[in-house]
PDB file of N, CA and C in Angstrom:
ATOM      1  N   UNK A   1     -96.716 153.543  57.699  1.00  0.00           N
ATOM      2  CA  UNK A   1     -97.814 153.104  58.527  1.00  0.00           C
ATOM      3  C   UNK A   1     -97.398 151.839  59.270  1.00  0.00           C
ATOM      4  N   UNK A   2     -97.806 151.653  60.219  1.00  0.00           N
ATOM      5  CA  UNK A   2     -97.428 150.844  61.436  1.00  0.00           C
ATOM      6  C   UNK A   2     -98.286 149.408  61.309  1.00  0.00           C
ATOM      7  N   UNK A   3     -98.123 148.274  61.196  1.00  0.00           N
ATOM      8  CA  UNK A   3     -98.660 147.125  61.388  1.00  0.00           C
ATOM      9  C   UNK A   3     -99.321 146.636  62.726  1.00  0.00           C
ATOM     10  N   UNK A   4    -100.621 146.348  62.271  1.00  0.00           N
ATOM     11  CA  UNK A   4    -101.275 145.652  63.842  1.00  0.00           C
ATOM     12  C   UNK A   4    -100.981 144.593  64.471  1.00  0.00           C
ATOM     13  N   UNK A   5    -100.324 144.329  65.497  1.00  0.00           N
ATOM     14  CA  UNK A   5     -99.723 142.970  66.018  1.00  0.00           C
ATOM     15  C   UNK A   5    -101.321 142.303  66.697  1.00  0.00           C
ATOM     16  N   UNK A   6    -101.499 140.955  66.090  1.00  0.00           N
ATOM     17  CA  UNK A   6    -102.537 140.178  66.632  1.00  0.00           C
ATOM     18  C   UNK A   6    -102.099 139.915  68.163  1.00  0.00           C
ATOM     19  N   UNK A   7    -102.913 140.183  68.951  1.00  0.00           N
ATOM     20  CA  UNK A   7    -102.556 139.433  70.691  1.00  0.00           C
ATOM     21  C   UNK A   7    -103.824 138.751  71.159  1.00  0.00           C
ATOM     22  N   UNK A   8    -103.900 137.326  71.432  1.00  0.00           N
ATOM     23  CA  UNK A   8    -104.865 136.810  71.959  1.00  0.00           C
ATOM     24  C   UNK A   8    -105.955 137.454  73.433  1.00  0.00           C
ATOM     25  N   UNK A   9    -106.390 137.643  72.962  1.00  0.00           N
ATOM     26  CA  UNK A   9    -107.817 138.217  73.363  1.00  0.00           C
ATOM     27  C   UNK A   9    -108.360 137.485  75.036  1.00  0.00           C
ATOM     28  N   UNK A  10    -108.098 135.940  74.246  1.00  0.00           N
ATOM     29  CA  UNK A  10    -108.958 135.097  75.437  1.00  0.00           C
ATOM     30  C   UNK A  10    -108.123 134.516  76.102  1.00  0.00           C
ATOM     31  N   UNK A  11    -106.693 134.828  76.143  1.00  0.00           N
ATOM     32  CA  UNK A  11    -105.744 134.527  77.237  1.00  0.00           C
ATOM     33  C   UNK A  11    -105.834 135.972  78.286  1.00  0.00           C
ATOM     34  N   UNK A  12    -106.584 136.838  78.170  1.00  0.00           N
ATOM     35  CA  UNK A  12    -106.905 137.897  78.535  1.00  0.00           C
ATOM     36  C   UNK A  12    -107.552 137.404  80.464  1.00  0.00           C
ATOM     37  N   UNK A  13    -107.721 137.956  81.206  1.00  0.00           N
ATOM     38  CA  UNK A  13    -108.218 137.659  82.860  1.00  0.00           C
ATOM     39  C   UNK A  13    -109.543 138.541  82.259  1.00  0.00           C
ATOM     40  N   UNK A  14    -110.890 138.156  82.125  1.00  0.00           N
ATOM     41  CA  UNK A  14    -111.935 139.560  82.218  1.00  0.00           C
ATOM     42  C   UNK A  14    -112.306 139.778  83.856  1.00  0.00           C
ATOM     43  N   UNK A  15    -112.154 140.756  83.442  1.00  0.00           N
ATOM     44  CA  UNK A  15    -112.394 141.693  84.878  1.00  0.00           C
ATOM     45  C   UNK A  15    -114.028 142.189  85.261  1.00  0.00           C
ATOM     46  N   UNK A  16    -114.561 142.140  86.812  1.00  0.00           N
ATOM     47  CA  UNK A  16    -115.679 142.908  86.616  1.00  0.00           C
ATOM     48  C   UNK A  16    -114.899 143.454  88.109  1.00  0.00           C
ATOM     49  N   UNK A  17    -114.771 145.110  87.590  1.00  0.00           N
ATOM     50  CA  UNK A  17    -114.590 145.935  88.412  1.00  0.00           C
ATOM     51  C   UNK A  17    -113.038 146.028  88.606  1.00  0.00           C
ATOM     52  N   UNK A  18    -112.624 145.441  90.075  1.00  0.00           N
ATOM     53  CA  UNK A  18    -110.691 145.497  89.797  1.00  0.00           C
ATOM     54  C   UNK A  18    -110.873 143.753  90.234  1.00  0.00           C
ATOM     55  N   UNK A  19    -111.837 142.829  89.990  1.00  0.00           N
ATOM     56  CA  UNK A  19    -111.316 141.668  90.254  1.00  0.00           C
ATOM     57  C   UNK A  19    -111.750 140.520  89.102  1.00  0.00           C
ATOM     58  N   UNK A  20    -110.613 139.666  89.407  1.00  0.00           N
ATOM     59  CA  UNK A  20    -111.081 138.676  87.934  1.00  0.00           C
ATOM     60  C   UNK A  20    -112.165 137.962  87.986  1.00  0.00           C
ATOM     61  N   UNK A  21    -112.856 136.964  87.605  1.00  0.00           N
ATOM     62  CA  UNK A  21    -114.086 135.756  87.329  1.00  0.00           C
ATOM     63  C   UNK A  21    -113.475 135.081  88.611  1.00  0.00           C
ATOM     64  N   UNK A  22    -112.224 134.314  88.545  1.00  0.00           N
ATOM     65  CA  UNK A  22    -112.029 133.224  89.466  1.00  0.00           C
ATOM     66  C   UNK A  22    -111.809 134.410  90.971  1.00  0.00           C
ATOM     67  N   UNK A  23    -112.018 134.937  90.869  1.00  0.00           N
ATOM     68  CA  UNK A  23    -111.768 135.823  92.466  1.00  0.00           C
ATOM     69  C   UNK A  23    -113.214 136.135  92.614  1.00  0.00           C
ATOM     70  N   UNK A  24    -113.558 136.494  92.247  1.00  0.00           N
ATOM     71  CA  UNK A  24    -115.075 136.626  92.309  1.00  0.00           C
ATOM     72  C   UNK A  24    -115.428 135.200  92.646  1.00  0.00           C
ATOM     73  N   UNK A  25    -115.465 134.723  91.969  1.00  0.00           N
ATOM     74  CA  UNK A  25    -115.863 133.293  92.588  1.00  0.00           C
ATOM     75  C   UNK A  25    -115.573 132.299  93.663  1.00  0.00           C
ATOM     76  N   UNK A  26    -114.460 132.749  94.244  1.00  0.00           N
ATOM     77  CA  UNK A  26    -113.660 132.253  95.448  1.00  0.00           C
ATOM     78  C   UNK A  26    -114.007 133.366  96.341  1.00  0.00           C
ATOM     79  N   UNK A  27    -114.371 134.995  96.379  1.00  0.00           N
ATOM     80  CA  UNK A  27    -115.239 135.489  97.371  1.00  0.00           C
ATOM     81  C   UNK A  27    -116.615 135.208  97.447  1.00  0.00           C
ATOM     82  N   UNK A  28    -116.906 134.539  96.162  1.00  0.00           N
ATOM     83  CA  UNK A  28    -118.724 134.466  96.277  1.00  0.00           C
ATOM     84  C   UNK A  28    -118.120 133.280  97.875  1.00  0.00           C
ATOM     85  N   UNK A  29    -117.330 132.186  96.992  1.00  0.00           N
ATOM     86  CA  UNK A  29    -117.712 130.698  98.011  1.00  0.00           C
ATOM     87  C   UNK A  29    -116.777 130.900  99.674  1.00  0.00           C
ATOM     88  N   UNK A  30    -116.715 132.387  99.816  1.00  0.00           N
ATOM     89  CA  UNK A  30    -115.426 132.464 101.155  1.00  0.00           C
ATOM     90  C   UNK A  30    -117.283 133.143 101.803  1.00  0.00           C
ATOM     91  N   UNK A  31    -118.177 133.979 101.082  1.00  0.00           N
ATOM     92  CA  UNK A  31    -118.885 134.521 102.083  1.00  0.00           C
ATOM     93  C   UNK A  31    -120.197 133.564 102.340  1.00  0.00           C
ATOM     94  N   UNK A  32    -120.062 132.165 101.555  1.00  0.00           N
ATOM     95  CA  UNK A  32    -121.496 131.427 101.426  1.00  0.00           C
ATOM     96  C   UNK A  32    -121.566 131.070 102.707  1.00  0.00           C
ATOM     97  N   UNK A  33    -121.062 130.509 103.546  1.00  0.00           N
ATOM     98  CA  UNK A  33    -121.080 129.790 104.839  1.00  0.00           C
ATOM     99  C   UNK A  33    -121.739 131.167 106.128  1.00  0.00           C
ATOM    100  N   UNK A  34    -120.753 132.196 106.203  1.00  0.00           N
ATOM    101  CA  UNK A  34    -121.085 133.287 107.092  1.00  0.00           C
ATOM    102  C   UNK A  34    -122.395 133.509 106.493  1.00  0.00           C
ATOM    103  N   UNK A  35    -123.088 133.762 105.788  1.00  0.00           N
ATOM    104  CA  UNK A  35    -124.211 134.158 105.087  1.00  0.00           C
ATOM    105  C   UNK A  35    -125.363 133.227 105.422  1.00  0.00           C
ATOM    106  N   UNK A  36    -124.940 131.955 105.115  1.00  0.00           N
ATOM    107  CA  UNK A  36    -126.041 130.676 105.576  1.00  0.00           C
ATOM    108  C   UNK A  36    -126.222 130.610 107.016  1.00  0.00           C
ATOM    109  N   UNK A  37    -124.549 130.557 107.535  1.00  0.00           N
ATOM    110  CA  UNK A  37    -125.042 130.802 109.084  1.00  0.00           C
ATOM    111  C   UNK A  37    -125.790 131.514 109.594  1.00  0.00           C
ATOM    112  N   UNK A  38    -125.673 133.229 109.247  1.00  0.00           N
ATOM    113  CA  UNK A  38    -126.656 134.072 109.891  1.00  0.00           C
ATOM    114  C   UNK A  38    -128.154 134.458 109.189  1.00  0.00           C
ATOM    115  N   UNK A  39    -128.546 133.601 108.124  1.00  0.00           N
ATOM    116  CA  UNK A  39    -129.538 133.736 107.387  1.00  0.00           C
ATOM    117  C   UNK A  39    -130.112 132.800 108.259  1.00  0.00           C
ATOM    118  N   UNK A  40    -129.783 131.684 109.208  1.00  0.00           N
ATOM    119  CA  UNK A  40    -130.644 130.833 109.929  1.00  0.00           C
ATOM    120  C   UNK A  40    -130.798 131.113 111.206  1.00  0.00           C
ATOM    121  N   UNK A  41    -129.810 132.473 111.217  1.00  0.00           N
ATOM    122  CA  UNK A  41    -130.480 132.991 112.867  1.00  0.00           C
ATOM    123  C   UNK A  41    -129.315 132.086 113.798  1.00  0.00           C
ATOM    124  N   UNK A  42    -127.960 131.970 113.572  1.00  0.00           N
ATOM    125  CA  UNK A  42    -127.291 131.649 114.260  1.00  0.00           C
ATOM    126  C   UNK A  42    -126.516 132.860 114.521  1.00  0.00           C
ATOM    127  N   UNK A  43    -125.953 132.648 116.362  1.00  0.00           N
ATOM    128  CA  UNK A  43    -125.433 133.866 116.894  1.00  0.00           C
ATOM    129  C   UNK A  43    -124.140 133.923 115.947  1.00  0.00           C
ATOM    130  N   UNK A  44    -124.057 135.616 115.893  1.00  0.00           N
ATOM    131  CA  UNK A  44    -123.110 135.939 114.508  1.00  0.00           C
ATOM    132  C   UNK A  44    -121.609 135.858 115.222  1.00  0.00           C
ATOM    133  N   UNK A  45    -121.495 135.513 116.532  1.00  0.00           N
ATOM    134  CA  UNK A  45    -119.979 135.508 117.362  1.00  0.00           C
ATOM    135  C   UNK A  45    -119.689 133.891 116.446  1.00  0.00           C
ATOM    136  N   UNK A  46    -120.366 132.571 117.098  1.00  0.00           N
ATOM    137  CA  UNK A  46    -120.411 132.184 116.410  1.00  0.00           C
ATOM    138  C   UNK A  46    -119.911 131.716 115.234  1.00  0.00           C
ATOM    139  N   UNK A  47    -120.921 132.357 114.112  1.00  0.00           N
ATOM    140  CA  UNK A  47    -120.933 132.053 113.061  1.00  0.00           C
ATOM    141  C   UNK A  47    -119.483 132.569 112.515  1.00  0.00           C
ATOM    142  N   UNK A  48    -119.465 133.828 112.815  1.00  0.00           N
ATOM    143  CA  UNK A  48    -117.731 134.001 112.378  1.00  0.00           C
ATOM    144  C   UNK A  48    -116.604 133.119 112.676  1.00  0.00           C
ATOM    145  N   UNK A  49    -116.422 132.871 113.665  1.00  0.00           N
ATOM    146  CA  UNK A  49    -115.912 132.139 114.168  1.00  0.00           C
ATOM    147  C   UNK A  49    -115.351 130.540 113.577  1.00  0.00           C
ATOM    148  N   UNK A  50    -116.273 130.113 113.258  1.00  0.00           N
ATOM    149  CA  UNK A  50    -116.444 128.844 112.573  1.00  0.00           C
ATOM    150  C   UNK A  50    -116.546 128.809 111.549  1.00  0.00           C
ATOM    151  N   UNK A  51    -116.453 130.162 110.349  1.00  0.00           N
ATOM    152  CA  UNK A  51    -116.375 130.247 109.507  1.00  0.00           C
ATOM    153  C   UNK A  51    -114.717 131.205 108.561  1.00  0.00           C
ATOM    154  N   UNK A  52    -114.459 131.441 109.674  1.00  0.00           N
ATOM    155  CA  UNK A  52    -113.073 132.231 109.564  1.00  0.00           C
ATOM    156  C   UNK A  52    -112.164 131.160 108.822  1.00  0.00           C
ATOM    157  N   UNK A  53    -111.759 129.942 109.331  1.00  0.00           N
ATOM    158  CA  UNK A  53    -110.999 129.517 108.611  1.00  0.00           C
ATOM    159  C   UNK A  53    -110.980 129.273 106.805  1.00  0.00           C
ATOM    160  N   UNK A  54    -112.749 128.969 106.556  1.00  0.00           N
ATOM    161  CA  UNK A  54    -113.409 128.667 105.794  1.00  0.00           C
ATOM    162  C   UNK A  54    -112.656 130.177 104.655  1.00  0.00           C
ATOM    163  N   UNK A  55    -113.030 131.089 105.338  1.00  0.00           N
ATOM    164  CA  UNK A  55    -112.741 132.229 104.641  1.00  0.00           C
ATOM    165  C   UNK A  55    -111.495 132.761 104.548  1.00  0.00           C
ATOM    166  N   UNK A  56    -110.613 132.654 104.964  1.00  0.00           N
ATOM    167  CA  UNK A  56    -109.215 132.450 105.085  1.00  0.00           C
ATOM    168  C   UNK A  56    -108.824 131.660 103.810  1.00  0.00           C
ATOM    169  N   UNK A  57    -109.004 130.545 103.646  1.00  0.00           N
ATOM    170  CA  UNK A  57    -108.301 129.801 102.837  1.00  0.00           C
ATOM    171  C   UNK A  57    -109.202 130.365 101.337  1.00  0.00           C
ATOM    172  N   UNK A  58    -110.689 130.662 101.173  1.00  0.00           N
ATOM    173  CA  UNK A  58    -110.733 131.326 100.005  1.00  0.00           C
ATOM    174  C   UNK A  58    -110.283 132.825  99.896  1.00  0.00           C
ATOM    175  N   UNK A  59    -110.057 133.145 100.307  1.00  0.00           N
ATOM    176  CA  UNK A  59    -109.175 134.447 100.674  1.00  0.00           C
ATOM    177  C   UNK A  59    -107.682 134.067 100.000  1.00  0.00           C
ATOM    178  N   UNK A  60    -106.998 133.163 100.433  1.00  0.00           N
ATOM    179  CA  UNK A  60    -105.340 132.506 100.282  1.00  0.00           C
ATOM    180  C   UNK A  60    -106.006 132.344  98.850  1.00  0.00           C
ATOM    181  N   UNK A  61    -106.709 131.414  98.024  1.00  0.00           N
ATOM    182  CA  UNK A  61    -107.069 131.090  96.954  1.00  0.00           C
ATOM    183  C   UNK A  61    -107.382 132.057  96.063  1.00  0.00           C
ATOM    184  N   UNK A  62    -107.973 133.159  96.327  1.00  0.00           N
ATOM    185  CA  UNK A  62    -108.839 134.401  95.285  1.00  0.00           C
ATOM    186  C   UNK A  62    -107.348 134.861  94.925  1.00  0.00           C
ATOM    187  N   UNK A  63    -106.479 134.877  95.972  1.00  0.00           N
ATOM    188  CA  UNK A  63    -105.789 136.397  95.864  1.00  0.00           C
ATOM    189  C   UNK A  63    -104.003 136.041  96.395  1.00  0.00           C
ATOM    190  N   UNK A  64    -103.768 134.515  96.266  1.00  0.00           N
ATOM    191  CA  UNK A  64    -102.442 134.490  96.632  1.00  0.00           C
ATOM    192  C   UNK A  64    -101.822 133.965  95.374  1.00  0.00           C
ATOM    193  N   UNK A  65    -100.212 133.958  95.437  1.00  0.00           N
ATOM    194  CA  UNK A  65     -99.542 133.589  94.250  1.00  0.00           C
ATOM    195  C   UNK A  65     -98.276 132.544  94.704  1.00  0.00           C
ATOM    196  N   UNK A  66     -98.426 131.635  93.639  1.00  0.00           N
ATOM    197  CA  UNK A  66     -97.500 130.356  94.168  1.00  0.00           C
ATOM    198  C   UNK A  66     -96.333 130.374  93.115  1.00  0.00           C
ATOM    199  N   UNK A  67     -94.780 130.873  93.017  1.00  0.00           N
ATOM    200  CA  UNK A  67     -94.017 130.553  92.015  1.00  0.00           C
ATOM    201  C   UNK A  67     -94.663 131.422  90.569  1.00  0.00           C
ATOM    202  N   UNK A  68     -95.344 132.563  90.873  1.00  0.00           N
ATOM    203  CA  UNK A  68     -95.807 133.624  89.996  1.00  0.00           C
ATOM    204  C   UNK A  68     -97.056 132.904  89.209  1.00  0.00           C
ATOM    205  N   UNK A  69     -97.816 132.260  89.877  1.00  0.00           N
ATOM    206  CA  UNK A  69     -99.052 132.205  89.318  1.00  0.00           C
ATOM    207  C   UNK A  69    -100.413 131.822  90.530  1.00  0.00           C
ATOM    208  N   UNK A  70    -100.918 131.683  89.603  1.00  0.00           N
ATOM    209  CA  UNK A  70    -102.403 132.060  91.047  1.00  0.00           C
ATOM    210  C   UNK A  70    -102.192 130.584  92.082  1.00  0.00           C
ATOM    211  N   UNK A  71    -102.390 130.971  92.749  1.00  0.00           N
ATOM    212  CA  UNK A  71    -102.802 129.691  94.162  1.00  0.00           C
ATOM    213  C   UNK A  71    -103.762 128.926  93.714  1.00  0.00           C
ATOM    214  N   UNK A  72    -105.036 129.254  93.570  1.00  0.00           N
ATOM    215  CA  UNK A  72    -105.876 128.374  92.807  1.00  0.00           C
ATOM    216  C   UNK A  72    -105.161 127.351  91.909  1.00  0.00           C
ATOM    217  N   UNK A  73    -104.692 127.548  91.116  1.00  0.00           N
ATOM    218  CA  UNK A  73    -103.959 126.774  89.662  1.00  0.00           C
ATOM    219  C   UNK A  73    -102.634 126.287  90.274  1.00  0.00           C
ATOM    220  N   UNK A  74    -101.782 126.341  90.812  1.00  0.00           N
ATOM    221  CA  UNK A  74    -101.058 125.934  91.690  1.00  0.00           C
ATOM    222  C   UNK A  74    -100.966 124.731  92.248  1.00  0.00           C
ATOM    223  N   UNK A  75    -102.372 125.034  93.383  1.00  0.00           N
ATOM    224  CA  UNK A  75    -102.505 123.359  94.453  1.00  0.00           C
ATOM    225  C   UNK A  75    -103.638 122.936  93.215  1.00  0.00           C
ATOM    226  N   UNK A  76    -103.907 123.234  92.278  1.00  0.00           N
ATOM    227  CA  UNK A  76    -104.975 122.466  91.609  1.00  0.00           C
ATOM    228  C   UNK A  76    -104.018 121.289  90.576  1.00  0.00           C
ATOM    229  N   UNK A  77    -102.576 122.092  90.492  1.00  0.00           N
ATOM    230  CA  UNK A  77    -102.329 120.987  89.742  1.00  0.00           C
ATOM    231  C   UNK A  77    -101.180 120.166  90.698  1.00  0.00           C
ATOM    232  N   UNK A  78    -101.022 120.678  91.634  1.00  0.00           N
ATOM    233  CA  UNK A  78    -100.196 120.246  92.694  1.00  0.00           C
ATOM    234  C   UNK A  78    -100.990 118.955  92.668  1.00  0.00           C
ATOM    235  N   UNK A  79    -102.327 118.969  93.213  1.00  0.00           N
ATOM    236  CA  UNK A  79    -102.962 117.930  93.821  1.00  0.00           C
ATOM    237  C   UNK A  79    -103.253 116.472  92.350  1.00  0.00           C
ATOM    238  N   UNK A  80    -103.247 117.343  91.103  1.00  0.00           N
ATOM    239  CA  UNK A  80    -103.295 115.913  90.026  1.00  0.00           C
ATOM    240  C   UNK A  80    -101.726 115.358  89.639  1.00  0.00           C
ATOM    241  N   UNK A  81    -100.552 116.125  90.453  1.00  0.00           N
ATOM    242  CA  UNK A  81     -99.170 115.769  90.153  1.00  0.00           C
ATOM    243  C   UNK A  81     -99.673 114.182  91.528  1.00  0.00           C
ATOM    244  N   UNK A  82     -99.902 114.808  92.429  1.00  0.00           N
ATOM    245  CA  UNK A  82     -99.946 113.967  93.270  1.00  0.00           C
ATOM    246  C   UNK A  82    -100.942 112.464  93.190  1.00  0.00           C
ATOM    247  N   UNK A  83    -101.963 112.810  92.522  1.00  0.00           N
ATOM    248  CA  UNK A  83    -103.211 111.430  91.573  1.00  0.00           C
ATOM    249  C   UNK A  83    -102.251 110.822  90.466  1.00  0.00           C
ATOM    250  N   UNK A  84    -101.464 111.365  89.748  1.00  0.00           N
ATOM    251  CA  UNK A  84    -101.289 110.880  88.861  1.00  0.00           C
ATOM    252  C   UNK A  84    -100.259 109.971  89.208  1.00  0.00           C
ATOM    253  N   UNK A  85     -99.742 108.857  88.085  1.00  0.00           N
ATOM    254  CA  UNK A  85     -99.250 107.616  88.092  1.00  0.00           C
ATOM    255  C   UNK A  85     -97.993 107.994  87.942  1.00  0.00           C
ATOM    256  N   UNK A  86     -96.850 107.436  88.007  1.00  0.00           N
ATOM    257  CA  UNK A  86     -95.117 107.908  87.989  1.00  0.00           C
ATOM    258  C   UNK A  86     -94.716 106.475  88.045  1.00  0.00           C
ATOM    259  N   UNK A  87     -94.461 105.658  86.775  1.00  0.00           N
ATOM    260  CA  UNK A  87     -93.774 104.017  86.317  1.00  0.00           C
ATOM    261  C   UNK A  87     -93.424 103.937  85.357  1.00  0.00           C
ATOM    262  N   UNK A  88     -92.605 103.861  84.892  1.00  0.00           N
ATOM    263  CA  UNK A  88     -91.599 103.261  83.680  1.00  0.00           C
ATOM    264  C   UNK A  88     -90.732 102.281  83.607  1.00  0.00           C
ATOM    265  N   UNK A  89     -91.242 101.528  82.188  1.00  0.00           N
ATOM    266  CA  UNK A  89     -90.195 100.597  81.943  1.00  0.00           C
ATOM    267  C   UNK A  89     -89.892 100.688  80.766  1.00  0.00           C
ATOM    268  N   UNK A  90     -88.914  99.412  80.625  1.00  0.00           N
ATOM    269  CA  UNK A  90     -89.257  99.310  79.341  1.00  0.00           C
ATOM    270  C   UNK A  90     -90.116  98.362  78.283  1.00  0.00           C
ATOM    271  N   UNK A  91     -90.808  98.912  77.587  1.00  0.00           N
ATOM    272  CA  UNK A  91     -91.692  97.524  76.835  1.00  0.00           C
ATOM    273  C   UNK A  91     -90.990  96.241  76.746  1.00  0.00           C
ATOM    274  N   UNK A  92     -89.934  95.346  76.377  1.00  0.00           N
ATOM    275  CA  UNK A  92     -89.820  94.384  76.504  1.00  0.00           C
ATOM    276  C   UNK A  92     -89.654  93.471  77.119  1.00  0.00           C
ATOM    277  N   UNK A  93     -89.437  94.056  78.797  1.00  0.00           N
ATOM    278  CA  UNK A  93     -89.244  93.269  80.141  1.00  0.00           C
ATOM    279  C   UNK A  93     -89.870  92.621  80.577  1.00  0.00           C
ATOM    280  N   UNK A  94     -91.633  92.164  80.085  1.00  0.00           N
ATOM    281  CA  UNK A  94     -92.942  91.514  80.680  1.00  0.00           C
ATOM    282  C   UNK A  94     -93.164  91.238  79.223  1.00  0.00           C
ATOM    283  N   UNK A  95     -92.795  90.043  78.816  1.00  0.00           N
ATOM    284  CA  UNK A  95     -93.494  89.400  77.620  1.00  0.00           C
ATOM    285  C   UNK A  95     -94.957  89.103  77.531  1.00  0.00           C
ATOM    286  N   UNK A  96     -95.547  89.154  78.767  1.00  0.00           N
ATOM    287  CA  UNK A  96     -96.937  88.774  79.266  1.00  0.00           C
ATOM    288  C   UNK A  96     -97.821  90.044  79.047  1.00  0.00           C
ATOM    289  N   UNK A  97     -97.076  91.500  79.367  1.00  0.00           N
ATOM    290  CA  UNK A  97     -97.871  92.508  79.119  1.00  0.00           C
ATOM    291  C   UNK A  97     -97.906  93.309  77.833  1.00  0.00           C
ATOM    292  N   UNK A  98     -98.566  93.877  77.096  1.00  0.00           N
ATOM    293  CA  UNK A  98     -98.824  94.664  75.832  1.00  0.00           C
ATOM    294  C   UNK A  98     -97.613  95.436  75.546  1.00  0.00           C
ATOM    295  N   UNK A  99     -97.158  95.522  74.474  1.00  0.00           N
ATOM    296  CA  UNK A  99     -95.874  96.504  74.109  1.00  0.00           C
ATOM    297  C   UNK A  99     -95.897  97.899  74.540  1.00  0.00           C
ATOM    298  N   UNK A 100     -97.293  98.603  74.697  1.00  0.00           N
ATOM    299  CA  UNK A 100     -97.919  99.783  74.946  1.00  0.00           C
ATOM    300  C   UNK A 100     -97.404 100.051  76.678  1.00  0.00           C
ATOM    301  N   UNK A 101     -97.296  98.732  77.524  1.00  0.00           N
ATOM    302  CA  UNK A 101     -97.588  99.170  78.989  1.00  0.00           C
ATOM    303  C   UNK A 101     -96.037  99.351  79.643  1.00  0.00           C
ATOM    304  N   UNK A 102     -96.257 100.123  80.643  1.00  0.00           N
ATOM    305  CA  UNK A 102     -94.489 100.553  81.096  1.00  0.00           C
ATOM    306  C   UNK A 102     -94.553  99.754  82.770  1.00  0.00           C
ATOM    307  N   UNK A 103     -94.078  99.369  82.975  1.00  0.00           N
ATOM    308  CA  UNK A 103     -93.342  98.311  84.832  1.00  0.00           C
ATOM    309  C   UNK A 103     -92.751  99.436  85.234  1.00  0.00           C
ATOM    310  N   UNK A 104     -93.182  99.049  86.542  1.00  0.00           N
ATOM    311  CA  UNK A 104     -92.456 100.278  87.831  1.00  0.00           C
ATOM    312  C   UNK A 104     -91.111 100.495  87.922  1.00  0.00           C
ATOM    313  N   UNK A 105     -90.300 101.170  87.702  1.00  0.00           N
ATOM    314  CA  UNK A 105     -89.318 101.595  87.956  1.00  0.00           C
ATOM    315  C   UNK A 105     -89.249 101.302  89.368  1.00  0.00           C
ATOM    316  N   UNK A 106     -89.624 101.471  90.512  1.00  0.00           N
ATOM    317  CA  UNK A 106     -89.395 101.615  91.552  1.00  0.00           C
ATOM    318  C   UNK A 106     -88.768  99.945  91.949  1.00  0.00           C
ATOM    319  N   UNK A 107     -89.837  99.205  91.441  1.00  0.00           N
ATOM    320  CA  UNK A 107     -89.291  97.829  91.495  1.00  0.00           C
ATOM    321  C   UNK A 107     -89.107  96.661  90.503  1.00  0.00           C
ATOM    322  N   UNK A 108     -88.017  96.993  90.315  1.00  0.00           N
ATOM    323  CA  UNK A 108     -87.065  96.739  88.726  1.00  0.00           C
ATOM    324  C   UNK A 108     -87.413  95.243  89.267  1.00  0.00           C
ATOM    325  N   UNK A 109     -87.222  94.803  87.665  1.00  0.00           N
ATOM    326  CA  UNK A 109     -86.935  93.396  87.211  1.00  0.00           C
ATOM    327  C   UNK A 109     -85.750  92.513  87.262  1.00  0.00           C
ATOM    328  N   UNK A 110     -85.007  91.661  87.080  1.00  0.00           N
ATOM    329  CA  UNK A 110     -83.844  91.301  87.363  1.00  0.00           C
ATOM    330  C   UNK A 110     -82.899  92.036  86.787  1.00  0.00           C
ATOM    331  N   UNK A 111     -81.824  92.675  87.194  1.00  0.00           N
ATOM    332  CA  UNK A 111     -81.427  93.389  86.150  1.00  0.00           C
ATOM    333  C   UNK A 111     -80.506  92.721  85.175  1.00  0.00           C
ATOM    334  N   UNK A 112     -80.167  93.070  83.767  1.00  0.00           N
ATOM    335  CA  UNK A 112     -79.732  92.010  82.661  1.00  0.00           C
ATOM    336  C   UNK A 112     -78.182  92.440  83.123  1.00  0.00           C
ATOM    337  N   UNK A 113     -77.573  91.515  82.203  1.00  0.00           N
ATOM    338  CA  UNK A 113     -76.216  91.487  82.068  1.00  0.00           C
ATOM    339  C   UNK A 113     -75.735  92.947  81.084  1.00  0.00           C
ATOM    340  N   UNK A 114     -76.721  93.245  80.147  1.00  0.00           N
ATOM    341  CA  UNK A 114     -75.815  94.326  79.789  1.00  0.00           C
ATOM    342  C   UNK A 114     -77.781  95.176  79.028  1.00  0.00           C
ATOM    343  N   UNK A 115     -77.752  96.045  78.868  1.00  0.00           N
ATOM    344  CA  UNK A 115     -78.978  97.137  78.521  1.00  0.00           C
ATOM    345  C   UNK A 115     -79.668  96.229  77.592  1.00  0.00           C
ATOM    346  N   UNK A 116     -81.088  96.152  76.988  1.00  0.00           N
ATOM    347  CA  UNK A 116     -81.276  95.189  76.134  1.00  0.00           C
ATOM    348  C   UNK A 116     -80.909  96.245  74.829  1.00  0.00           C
ATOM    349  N   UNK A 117     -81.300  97.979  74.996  1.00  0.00           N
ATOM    350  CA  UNK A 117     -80.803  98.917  73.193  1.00  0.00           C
ATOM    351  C   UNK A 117     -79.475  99.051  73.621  1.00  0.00           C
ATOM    352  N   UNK A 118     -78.681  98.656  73.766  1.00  0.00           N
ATOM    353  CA  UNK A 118     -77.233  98.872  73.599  1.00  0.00           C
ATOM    354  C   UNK A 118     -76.665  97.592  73.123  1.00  0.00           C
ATOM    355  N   UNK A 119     -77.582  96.411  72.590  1.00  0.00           N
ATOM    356  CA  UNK A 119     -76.835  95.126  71.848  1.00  0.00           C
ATOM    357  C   UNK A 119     -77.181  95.480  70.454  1.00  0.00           C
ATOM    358  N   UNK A 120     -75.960  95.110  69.694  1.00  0.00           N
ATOM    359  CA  UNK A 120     -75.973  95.030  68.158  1.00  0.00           C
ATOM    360  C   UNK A 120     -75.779  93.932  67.386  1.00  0.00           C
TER     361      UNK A 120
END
């Protein structure tokens, strides 16, 4: 008799129909604009029009792939590589600051005569 291999369940995409949650949800927000426009009685030349790009890019988002994973998740973490902080030092170079905090690399301190972990 054959053993059941456990496989996570909720790393699973649920599907309604042939599309996932986050595609569904990036066509709900690609048709909100065309929809508002002509729900207020604006001419539908128009409204397409000015909404095409809008829908385009959730379109690129529902359904494109960056380096084999979704576009969504992609520029989402593209954009916190880009927020986030990039400085290192080393703790003992600022006697003034906490052992915990790291100095910019970018603009070094004087540099020493020889590494401070390479003296014995």
């Amino acid at each position: 008799m054959q053993a059941e291999v456990p496989q996570p369940i909720s790393s699973l995409p649920a599907r309604w129909g042939m599309f996932t949650i986050a595609q569904m949800g990036w066509l709900a927000l690609a048709a909100l604009p065309p929809y508002l426009g002509l729900r207020i009685h604006l001419d539908a030349v128009l409204v397409l029009a000015a909404s095409a790009p809008w829908v385009a890019a959730a379109m690129a988002l529902a359904f494109g792939r960056r380096e084999g994973r979704r576009l969504d998740a992609f520029a989402g973490d593209w954009c916190l590589y880009l927020l986030q902080a990039r400085s290192l030092t080393h703790p003992g170079d600022a006697p003034d600051r906490t052992r915990d905090r790291f100095q910019a690399v970018d603009q070094p301190v004087a540099a020493p005569g020889q590494l401070r972990w390479s003296r014995l």
